[in-house]
PDB file of N, CA and C in Angstrom:
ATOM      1  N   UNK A   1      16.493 -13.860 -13.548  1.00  0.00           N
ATOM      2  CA  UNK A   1      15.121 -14.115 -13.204  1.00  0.00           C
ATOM      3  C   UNK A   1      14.315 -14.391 -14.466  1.00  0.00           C
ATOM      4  N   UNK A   2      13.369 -15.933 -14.100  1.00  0.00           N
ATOM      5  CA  UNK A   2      12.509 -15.529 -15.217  1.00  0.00           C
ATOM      6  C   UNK A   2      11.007 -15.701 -14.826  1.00  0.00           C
ATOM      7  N   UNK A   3      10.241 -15.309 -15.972  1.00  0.00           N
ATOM      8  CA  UNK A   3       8.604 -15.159 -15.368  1.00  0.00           C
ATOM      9  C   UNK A   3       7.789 -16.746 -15.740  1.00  0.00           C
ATOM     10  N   UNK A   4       7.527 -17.449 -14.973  1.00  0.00           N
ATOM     11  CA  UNK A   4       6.458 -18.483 -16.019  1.00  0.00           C
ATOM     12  C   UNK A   4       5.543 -18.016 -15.938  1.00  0.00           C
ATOM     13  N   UNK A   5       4.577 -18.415 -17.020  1.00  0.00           N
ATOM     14  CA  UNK A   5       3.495 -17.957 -16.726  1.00  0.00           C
ATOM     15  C   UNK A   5       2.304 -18.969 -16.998  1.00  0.00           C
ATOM     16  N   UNK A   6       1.234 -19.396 -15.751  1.00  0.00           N
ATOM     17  CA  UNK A   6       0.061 -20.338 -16.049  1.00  0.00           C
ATOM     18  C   UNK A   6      -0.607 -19.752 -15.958  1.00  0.00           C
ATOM     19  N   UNK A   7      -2.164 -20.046 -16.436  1.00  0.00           N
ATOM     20  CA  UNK A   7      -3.079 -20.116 -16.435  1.00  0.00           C
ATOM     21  C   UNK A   7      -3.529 -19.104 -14.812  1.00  0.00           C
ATOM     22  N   UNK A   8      -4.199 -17.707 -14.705  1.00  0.00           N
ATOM     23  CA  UNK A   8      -3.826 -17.203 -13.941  1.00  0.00           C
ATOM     24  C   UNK A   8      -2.954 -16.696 -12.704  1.00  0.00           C
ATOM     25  N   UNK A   9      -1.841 -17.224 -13.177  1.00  0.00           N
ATOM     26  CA  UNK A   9      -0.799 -17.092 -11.859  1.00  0.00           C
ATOM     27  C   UNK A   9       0.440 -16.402 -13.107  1.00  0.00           C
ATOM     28  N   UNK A  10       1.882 -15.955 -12.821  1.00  0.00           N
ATOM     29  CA  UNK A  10       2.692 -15.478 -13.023  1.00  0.00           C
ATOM     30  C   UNK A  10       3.615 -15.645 -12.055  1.00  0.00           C
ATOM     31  N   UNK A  11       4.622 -16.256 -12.437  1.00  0.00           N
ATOM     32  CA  UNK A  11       5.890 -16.444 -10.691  1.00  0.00           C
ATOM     33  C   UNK A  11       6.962 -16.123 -10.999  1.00  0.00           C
ATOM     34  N   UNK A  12       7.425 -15.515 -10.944  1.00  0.00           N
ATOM     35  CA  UNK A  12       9.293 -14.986 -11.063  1.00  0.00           C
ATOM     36  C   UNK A  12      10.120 -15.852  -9.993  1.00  0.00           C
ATOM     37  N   UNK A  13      10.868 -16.439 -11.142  1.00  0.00           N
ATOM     38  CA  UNK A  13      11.640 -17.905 -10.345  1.00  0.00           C
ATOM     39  C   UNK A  13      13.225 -17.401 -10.992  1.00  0.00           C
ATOM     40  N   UNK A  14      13.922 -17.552  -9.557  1.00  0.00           N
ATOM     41  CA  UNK A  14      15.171 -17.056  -9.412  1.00  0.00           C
ATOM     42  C   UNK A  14      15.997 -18.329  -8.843  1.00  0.00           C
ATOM     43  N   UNK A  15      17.300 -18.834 -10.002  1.00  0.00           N
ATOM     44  CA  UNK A  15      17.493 -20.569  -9.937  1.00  0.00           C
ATOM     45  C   UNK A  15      16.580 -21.218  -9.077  1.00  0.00           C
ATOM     46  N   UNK A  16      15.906 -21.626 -10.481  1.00  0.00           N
ATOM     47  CA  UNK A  16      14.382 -22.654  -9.701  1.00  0.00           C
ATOM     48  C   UNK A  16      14.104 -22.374  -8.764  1.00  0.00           C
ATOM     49  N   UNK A  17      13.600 -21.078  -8.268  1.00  0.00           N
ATOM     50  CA  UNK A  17      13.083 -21.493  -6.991  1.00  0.00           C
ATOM     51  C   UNK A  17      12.135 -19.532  -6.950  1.00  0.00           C
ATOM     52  N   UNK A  18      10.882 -20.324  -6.709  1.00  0.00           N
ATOM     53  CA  UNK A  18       9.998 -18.970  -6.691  1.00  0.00           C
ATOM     54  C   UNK A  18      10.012 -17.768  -6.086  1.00  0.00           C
ATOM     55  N   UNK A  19      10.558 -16.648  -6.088  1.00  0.00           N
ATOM     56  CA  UNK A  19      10.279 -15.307  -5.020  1.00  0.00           C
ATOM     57  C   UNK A  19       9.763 -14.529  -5.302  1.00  0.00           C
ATOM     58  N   UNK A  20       8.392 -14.511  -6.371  1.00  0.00           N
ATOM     59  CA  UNK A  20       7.350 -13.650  -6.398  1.00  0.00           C
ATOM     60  C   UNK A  20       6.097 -13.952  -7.239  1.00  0.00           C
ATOM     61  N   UNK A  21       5.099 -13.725  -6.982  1.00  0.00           N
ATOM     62  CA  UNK A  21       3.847 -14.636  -7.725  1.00  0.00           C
ATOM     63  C   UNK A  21       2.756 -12.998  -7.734  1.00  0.00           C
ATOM     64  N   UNK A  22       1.948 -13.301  -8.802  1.00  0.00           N
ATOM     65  CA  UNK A  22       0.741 -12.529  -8.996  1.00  0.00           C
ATOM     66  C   UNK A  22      -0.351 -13.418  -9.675  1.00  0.00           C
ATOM     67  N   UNK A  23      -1.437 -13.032  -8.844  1.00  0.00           N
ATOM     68  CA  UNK A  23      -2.620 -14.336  -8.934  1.00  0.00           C
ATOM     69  C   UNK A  23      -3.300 -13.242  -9.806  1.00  0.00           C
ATOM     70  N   UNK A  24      -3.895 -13.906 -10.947  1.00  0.00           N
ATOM     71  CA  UNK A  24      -5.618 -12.780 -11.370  1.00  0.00           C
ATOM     72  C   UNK A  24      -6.553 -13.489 -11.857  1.00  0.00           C
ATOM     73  N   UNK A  25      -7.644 -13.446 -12.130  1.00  0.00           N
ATOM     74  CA  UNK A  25      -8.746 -14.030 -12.626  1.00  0.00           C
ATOM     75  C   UNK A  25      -9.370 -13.800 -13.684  1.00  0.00           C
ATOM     76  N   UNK A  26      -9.765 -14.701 -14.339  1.00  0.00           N
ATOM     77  CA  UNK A  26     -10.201 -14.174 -15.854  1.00  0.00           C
ATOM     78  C   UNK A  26     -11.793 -14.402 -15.794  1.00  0.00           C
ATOM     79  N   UNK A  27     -12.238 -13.339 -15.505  1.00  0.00           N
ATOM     80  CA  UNK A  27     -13.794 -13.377 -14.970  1.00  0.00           C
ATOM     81  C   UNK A  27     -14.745 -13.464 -16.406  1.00  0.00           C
ATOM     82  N   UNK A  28     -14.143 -13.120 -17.340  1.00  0.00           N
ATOM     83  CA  UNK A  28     -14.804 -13.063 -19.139  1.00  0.00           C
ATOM     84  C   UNK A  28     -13.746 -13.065 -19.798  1.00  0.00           C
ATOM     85  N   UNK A  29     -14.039 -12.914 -21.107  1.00  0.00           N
ATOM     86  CA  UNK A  29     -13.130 -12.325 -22.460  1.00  0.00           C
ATOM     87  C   UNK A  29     -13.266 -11.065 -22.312  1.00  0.00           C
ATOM     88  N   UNK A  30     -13.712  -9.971 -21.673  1.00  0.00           N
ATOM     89  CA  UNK A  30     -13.170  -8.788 -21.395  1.00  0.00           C
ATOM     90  C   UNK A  30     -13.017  -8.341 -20.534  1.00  0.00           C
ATOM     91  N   UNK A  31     -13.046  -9.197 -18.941  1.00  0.00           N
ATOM     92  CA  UNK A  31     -12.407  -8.702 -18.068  1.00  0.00           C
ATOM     93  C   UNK A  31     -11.621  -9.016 -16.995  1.00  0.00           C
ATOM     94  N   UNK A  32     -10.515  -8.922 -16.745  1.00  0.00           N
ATOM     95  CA  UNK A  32      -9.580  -9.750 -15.511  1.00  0.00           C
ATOM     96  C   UNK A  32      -9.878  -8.751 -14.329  1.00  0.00           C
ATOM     97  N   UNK A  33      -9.004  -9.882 -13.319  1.00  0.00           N
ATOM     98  CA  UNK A  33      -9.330  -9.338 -11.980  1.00  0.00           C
ATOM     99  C   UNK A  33      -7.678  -9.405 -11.355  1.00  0.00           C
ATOM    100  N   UNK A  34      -6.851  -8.108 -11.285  1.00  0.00           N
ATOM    101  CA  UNK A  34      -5.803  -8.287 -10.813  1.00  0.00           C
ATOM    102  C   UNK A  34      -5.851  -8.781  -8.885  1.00  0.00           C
ATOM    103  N   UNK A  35      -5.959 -10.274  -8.687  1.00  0.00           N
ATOM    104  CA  UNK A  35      -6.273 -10.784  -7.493  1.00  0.00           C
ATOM    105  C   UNK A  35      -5.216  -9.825  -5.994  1.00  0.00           C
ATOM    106  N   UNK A  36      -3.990 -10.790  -6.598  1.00  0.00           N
ATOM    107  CA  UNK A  36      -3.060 -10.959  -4.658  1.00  0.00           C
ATOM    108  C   UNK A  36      -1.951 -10.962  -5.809  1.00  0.00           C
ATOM    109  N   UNK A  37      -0.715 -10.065  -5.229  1.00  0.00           N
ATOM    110  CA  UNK A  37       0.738 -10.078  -5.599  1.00  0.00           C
ATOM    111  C   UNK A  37       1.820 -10.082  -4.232  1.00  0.00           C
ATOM    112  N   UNK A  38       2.312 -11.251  -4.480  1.00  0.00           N
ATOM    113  CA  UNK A  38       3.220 -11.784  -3.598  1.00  0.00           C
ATOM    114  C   UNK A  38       4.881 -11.683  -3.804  1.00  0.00           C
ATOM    115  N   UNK A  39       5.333 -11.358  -3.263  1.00  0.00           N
ATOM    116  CA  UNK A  39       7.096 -11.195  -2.954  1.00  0.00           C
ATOM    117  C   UNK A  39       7.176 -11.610  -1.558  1.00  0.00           C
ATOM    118  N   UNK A  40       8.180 -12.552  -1.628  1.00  0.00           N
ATOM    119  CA  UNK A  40       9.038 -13.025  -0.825  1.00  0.00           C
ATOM    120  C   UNK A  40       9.846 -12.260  -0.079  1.00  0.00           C
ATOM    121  N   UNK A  41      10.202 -12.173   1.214  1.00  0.00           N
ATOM    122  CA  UNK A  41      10.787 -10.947   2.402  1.00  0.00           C
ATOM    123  C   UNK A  41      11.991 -11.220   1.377  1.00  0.00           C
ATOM    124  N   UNK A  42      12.909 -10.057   1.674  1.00  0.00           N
ATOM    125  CA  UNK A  42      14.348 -10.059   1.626  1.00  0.00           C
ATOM    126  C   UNK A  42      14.518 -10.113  -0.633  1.00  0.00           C
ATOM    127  N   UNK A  43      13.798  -9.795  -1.505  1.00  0.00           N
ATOM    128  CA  UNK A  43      13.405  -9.589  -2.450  1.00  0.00           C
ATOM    129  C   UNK A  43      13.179  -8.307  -2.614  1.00  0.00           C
ATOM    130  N   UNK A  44      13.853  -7.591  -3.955  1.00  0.00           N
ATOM    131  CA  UNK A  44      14.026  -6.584  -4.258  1.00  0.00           C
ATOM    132  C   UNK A  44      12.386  -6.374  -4.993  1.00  0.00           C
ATOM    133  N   UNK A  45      12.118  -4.889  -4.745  1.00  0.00           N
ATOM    134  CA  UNK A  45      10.097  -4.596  -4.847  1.00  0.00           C
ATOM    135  C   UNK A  45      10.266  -4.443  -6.235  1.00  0.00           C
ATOM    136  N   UNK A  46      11.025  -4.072  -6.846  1.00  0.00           N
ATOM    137  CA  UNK A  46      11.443  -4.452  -8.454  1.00  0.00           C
ATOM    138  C   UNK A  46      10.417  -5.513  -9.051  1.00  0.00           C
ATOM    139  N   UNK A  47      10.299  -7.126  -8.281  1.00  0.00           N
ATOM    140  CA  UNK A  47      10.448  -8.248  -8.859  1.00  0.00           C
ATOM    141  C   UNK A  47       8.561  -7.755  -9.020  1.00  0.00           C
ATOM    142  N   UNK A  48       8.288  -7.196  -8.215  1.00  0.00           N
ATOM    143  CA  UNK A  48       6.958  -6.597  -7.924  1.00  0.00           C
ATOM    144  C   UNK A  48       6.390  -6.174  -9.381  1.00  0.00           C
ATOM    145  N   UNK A  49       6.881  -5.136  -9.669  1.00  0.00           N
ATOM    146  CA  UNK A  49       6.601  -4.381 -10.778  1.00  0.00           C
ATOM    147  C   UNK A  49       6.889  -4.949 -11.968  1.00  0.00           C
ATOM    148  N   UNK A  50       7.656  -6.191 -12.079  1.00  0.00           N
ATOM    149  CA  UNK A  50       7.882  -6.487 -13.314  1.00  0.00           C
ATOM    150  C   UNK A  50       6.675  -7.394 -13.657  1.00  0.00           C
ATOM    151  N   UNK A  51       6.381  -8.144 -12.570  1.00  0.00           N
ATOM    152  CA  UNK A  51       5.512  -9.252 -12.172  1.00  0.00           C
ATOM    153  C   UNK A  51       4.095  -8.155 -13.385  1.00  0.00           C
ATOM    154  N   UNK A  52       3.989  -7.199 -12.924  1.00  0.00           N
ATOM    155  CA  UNK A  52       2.364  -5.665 -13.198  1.00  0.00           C
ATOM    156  C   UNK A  52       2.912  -5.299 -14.581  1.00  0.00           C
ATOM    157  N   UNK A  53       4.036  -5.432 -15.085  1.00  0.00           N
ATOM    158  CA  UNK A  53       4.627  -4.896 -16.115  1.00  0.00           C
ATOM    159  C   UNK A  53       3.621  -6.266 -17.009  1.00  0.00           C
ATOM    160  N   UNK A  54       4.417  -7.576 -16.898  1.00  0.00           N
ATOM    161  CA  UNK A  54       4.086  -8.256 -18.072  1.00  0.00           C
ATOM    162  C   UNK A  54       2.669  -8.554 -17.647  1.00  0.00           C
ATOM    163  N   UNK A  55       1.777  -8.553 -16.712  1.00  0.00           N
ATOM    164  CA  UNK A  55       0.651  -8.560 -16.503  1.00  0.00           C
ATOM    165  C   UNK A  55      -0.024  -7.908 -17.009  1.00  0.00           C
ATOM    166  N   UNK A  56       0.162  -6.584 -17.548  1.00  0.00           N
ATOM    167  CA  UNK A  56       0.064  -5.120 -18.130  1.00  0.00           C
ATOM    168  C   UNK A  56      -0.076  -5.610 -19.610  1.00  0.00           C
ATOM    169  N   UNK A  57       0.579  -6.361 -20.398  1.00  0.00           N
ATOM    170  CA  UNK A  57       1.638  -6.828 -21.405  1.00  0.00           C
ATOM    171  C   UNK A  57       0.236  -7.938 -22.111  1.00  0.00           C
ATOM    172  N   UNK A  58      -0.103  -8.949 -21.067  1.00  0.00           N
ATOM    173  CA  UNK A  58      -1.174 -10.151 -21.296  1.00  0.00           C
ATOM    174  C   UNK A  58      -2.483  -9.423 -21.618  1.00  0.00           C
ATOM    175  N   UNK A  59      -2.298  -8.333 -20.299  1.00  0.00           N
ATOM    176  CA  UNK A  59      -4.162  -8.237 -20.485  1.00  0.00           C
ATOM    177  C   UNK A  59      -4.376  -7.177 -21.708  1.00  0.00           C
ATOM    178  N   UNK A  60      -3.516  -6.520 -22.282  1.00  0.00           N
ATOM    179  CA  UNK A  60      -3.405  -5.168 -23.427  1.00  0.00           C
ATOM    180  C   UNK A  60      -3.642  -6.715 -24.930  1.00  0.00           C
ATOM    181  N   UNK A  61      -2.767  -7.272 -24.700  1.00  0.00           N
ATOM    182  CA  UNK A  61      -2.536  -8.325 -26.157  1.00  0.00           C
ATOM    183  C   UNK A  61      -4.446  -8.783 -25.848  1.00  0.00           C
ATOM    184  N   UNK A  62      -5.109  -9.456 -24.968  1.00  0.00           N
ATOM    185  CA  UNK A  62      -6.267 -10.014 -24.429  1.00  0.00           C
ATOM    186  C   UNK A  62      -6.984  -9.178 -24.712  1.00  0.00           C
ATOM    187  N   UNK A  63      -6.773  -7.830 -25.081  1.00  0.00           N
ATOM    188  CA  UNK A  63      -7.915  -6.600 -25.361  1.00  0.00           C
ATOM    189  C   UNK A  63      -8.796  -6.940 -23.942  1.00  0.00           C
ATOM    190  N   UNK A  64      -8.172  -6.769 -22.788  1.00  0.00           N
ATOM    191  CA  UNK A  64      -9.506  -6.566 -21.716  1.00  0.00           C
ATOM    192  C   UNK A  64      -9.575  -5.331 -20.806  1.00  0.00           C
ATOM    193  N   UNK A  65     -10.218  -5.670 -20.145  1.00  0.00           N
ATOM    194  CA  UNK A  65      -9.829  -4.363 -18.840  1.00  0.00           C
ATOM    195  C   UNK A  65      -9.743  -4.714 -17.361  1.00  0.00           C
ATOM    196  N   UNK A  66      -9.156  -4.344 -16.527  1.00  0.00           N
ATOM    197  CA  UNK A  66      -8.549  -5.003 -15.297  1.00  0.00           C
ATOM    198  C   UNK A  66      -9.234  -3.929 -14.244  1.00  0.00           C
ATOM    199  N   UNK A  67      -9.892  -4.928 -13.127  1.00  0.00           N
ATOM    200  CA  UNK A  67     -10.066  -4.750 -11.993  1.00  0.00           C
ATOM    201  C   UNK A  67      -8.909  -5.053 -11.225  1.00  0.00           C
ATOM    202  N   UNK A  68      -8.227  -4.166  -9.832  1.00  0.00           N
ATOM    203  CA  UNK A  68      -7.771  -4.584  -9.275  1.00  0.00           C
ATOM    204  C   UNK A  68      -7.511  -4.414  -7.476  1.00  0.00           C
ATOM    205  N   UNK A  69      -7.550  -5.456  -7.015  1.00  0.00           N
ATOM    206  CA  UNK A  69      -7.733  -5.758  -5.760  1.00  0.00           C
ATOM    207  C   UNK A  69      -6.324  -5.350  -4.831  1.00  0.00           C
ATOM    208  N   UNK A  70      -5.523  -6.505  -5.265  1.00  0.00           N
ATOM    209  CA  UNK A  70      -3.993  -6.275  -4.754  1.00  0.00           C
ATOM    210  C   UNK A  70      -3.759  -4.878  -4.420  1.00  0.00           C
ATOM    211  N   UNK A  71      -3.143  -3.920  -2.936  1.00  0.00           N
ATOM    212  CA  UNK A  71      -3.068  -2.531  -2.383  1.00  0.00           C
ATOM    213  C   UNK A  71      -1.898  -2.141  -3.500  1.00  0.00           C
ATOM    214  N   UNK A  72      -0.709  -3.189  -3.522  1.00  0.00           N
ATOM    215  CA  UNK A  72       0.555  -2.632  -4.150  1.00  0.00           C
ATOM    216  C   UNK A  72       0.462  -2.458  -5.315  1.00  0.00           C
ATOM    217  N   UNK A  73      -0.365  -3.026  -6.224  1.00  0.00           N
ATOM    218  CA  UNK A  73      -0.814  -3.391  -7.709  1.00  0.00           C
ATOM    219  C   UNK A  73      -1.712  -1.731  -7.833  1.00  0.00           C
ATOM    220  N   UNK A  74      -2.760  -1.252  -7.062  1.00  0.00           N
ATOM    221  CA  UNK A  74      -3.313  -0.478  -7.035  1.00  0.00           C
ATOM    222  C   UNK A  74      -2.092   0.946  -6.917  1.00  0.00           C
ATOM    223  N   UNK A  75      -1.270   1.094  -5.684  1.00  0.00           N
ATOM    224  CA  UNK A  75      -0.414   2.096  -5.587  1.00  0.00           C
ATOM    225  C   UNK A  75       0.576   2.085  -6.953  1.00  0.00           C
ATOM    226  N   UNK A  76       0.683   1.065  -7.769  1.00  0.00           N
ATOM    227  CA  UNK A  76       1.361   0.811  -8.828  1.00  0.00           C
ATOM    228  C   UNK A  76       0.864   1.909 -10.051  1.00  0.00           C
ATOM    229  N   UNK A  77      -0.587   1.520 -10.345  1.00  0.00           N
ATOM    230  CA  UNK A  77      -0.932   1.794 -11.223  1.00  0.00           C
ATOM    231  C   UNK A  77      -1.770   3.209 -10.885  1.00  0.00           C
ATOM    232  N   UNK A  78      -1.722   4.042  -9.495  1.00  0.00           N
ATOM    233  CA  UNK A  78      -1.650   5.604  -9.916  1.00  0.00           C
ATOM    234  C   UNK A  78      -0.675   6.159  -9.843  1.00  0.00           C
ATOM    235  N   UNK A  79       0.540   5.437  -9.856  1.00  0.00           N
ATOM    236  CA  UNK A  79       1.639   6.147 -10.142  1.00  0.00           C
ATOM    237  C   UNK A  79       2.403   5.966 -11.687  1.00  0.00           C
ATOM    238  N   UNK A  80       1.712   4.530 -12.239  1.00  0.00           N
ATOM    239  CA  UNK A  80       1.678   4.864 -14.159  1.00  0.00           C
ATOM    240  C   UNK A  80       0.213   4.243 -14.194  1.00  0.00           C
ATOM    241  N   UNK A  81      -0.546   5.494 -14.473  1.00  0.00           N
ATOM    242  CA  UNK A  81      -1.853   5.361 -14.992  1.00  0.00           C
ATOM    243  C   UNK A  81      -2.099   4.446 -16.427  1.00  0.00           C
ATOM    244  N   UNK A  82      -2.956   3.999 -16.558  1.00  0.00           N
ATOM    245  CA  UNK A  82      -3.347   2.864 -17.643  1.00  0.00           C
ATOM    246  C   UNK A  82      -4.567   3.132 -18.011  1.00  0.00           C
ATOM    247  N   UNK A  83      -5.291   4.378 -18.217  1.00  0.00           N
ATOM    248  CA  UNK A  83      -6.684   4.265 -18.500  1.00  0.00           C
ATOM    249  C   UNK A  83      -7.467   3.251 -19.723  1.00  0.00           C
ATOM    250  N   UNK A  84      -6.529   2.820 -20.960  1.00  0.00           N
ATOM    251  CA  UNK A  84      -7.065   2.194 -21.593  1.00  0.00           C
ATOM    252  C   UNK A  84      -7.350   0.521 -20.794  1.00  0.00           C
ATOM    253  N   UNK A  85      -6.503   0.134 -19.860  1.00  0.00           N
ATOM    254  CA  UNK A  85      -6.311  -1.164 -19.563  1.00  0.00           C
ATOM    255  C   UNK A  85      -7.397  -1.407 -17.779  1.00  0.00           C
ATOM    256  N   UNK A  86      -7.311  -0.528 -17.045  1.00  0.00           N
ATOM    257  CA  UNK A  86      -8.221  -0.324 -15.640  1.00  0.00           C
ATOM    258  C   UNK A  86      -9.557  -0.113 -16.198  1.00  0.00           C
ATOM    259  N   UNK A  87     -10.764  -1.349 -15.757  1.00  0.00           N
ATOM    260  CA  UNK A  87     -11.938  -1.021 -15.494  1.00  0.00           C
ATOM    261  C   UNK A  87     -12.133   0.068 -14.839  1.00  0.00           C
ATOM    262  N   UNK A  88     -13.800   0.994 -15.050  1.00  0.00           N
ATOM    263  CA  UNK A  88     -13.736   1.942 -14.024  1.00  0.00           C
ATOM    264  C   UNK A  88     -14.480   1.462 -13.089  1.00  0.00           C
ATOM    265  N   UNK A  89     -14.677   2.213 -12.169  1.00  0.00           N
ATOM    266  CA  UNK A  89     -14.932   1.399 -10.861  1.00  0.00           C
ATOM    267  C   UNK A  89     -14.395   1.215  -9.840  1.00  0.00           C
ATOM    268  N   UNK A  90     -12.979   1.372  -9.074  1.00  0.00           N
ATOM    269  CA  UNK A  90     -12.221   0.654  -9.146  1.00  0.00           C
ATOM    270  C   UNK A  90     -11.958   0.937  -7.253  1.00  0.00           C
ATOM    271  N   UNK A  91     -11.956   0.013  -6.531  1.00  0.00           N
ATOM    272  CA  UNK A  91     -12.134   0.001  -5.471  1.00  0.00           C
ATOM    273  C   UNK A  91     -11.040   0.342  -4.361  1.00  0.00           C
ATOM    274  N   UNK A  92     -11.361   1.652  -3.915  1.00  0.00           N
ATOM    275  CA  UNK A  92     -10.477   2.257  -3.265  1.00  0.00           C
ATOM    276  C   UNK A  92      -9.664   1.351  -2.070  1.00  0.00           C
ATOM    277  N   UNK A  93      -8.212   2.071  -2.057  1.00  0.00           N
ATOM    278  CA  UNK A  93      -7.120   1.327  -0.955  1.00  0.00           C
ATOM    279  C   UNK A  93      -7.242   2.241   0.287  1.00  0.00           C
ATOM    280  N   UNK A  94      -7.700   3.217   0.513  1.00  0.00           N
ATOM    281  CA  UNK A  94      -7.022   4.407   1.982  1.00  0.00           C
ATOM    282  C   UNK A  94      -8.452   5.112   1.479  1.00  0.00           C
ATOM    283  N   UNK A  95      -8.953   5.310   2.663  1.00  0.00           N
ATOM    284  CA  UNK A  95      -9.849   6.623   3.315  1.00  0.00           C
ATOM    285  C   UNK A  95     -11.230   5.107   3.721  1.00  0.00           C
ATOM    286  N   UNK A  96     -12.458   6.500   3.434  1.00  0.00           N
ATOM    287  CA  UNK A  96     -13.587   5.853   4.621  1.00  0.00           C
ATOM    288  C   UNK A  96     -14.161   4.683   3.228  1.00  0.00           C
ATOM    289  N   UNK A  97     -14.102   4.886   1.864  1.00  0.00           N
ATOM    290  CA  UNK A  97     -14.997   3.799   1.048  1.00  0.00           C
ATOM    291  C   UNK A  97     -14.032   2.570   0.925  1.00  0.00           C
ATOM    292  N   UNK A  98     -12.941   2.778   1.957  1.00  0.00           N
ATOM    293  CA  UNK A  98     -11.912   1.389   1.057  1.00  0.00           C
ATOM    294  C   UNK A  98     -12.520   0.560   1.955  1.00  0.00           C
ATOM    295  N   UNK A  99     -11.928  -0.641   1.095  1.00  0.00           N
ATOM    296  CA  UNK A  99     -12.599  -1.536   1.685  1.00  0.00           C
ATOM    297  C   UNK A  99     -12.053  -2.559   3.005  1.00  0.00           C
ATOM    298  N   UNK A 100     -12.444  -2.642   3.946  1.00  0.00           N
ATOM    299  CA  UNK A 100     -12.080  -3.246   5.055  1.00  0.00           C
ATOM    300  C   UNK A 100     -11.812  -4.676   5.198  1.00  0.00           C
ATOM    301  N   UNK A 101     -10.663  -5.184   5.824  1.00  0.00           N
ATOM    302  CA  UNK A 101     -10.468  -6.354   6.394  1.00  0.00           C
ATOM    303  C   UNK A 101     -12.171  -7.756   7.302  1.00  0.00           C
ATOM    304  N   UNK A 102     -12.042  -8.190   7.186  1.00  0.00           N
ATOM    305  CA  UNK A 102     -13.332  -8.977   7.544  1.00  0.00           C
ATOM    306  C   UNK A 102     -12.341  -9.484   9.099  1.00  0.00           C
ATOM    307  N   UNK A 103     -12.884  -9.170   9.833  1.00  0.00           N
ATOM    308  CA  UNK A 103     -12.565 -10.357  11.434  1.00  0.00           C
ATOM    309  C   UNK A 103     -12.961 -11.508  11.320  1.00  0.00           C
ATOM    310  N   UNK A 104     -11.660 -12.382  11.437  1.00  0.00           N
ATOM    311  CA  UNK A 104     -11.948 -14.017  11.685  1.00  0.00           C
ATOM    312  C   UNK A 104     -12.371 -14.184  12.934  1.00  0.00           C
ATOM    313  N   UNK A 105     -13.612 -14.415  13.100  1.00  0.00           N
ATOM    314  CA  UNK A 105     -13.786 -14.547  14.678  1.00  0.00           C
ATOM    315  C   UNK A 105     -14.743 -15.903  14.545  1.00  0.00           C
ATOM    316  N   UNK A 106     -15.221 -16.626  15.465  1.00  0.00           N
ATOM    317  CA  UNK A 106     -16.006 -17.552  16.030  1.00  0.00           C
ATOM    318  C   UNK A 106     -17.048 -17.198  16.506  1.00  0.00           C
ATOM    319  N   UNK A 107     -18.275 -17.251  15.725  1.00  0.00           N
ATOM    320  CA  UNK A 107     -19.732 -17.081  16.610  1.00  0.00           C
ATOM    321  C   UNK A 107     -20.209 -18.221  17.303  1.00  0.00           C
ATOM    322  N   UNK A 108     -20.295 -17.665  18.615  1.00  0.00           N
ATOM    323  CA  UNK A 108     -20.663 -19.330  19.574  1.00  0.00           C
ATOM    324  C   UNK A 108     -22.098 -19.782  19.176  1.00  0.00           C
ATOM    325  N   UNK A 109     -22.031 -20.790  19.530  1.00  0.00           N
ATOM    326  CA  UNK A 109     -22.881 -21.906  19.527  1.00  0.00           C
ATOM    327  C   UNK A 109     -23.892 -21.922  20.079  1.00  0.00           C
ATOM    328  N   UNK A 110     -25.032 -22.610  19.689  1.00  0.00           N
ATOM    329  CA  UNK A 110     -26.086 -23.127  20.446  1.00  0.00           C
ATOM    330  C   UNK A 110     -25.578 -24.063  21.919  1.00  0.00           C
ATOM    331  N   UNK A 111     -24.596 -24.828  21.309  1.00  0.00           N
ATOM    332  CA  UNK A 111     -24.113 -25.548  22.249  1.00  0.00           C
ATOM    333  C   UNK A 111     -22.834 -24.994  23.408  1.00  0.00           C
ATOM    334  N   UNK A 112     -22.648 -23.849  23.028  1.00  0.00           N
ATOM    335  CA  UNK A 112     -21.698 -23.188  24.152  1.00  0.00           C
ATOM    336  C   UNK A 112     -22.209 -22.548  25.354  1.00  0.00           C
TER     337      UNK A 112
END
């Protein structure tokens, strides 16, 4: 496996061919936004963590501090804490302040 890495994205490509991506955003020069981390079904959760490892790796060399969104990225990092590298702030996954799903729904019309 190897990692490319663009311009906010990171993909672990296994013979040419992608089975895991981590999106983030570079909101300043001091702060990213760990977005959405993706693995492919049937992919070992490994490819996961390595994906947060060298992500870990960019934003420490970048001197910034990381917000992060992604649930698995979050369960990641209180199980190896990073206080120099995590903004504080940091927006809960489980109980009543996390933050909720939005409903795709359709508000009718004038014309319905």
């Amino acid at each position: 496996m190897t990692i490319r890495e663009t311009p906010g994205q990171l993909t672990a490509v296994v013979a040419d061919f992608p089975v895991a991506s981590l999106h983030y955003l570079v909101l300043n020069s001091q702060q990213w936004v760990l977005e959405q981390l993706f693995v492919r079904p049937q992919q070992p959760v490994d490819l996961a963590q390595e994906l947060i490892e060298r992500f870990s790796q960019l934003a420490t060399t970048a001197q910034v501090t990381v917000k992060v969104l992604d649930p698995y990225a979050k369960r990641y990092f209180s199980q190896h804490p990073a206080p120099d590298l995590l903004a504080a702030h940091q927006l809960p996954v489980t109980g009543p302040a996390a933050v909720q799903p939005v409903a795709l729904t359709q508000h009718p019309t004038e014309e319905e």
